[in-house]
Protein backbone atom coordinates (compact mmCIF):
# COMPACT_ATOMS: atom_id res chain seq x y z
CA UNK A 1 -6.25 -11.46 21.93
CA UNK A 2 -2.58 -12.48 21.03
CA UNK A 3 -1.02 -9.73 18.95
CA UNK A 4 0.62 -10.75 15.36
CA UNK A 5 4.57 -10.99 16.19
CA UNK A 6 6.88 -8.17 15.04
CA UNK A 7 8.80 -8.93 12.06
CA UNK A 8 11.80 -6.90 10.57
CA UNK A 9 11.68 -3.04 8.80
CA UNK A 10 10.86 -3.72 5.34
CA UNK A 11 14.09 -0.80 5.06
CA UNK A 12 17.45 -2.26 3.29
CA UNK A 13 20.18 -2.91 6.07
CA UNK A 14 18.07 -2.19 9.15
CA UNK A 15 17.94 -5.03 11.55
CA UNK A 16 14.88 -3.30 13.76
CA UNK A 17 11.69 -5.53 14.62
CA UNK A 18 8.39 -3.87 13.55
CA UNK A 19 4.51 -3.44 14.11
CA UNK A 20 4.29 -2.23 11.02
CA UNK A 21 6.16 -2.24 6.81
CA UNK A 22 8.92 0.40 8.56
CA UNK A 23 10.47 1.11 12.34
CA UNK A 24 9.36 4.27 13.45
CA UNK A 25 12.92 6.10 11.89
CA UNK A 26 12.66 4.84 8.42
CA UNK A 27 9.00 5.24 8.26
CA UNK A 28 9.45 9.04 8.32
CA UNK A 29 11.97 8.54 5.79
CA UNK A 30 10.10 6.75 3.39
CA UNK A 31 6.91 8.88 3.68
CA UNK A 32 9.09 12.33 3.26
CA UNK A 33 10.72 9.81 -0.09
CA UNK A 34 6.81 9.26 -1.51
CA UNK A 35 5.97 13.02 -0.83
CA UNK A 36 8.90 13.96 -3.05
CA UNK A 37 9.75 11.67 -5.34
CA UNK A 38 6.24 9.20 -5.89
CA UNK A 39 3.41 11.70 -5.46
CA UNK A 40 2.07 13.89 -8.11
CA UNK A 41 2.95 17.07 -7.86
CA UNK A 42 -0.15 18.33 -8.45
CA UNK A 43 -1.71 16.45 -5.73
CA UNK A 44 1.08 17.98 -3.41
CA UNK A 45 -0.26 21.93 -4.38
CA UNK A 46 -4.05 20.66 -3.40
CA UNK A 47 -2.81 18.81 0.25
CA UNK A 48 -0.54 21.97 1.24
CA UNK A 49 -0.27 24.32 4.59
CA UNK A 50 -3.75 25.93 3.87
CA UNK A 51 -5.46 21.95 3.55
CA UNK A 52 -3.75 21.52 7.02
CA UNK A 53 -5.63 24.29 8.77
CA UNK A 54 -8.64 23.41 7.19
CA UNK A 55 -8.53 19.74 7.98
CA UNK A 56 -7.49 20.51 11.54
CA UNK A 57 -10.67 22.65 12.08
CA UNK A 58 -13.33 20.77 10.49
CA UNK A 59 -11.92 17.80 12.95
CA UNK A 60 -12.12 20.32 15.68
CA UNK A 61 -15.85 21.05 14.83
CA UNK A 62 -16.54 16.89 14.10
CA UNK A 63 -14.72 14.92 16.54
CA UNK A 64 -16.33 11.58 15.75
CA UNK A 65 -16.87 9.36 12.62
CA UNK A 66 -19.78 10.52 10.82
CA UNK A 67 -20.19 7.04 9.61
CA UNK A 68 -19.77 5.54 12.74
CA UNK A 69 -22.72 7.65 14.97
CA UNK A 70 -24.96 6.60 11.67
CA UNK A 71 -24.45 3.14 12.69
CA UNK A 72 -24.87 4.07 16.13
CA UNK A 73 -21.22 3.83 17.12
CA UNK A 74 -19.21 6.70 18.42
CA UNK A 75 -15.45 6.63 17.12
CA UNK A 76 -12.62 9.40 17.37
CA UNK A 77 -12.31 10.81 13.66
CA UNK A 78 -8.88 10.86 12.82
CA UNK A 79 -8.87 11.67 9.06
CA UNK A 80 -11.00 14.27 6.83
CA UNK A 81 -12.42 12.74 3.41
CA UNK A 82 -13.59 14.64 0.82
CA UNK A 83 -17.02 13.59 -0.51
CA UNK A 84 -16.29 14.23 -4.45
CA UNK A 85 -12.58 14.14 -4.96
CA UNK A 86 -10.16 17.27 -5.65
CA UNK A 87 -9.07 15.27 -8.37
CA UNK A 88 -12.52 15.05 -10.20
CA UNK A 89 -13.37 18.85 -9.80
CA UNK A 90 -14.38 18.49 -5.24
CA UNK A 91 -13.54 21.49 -3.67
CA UNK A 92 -12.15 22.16 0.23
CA UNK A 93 -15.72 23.44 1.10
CA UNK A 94 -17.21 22.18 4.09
CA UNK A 95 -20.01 20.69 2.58
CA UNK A 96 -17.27 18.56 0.65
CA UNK A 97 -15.93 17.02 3.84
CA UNK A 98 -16.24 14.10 6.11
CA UNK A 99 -14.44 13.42 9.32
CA UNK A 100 -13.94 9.65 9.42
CA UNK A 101 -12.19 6.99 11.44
CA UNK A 102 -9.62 5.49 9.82
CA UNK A 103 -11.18 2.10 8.92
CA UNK A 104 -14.16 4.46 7.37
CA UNK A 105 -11.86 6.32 5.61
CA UNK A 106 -9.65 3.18 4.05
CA UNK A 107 -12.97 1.64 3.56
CA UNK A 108 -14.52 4.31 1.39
CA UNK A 109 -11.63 5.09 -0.34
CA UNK A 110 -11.29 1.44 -1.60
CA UNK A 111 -14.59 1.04 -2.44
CA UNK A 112 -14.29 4.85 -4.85
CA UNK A 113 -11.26 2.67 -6.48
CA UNK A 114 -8.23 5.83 -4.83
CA UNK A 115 -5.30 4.59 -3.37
CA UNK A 116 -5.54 2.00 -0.12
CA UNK A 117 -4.57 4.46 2.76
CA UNK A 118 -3.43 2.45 5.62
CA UNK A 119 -1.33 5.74 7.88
């Protein structure tokens, strides 16, 4: 299948050809940018080191989509999802969490009305 062509880094000035909005350089720039200047710092205190080790164990423990072997498919998780949101009272618990693809993940978090996460 013929991939889409690469077009230029979104970025002001930068003449790079890209897969994606960014080259790999200013993509890191603009995501360290959101983290400090766009996200709410609330949000920042709930995703911090301690989230980190959490999320990288429960992935440990659930390698694959747990949407995907419902359907019968098994898929690498890459992302943890919490079930009821931090923001509407969810906790960190493990009985909060999901370890999802990322199509799941983008997929369910569209559908709950969150942000679009496409990383």
């Amino acid at each position: 299948m013929p991939r889409k062509p690469k077009r230029p880094c979104s970025y002001p000035g930068c003449p790079r050809l890209t897969d994606g909005r960014y080259c790999e350089e200013h993509a890191k720039l603009e995501a360290k940018r959101y983290e400090k200047y766009d996200r709410d710092p609330a949000v920042r205190r709930r995703y911090g080191r301690a989230w980190k080790r959490i999320r990288d164990r429960y992935i440990s423990a659930h390698p694959l989509c747990e949407e995907c072997l419902k359907a019968g498919r098994m898929t690498p998780a890459e992302e943890v999802h919490h079930k009821l949101p931090l923001s509407q009272g969810g906790t960190h618990a493990e009985s909060n969490l999901m370890a999802l693809c990322k199509p799941c993940h983008s997929r369910i978090t569209a559908e709950m009305g969150d942000r679009w996460h496409d990383r």
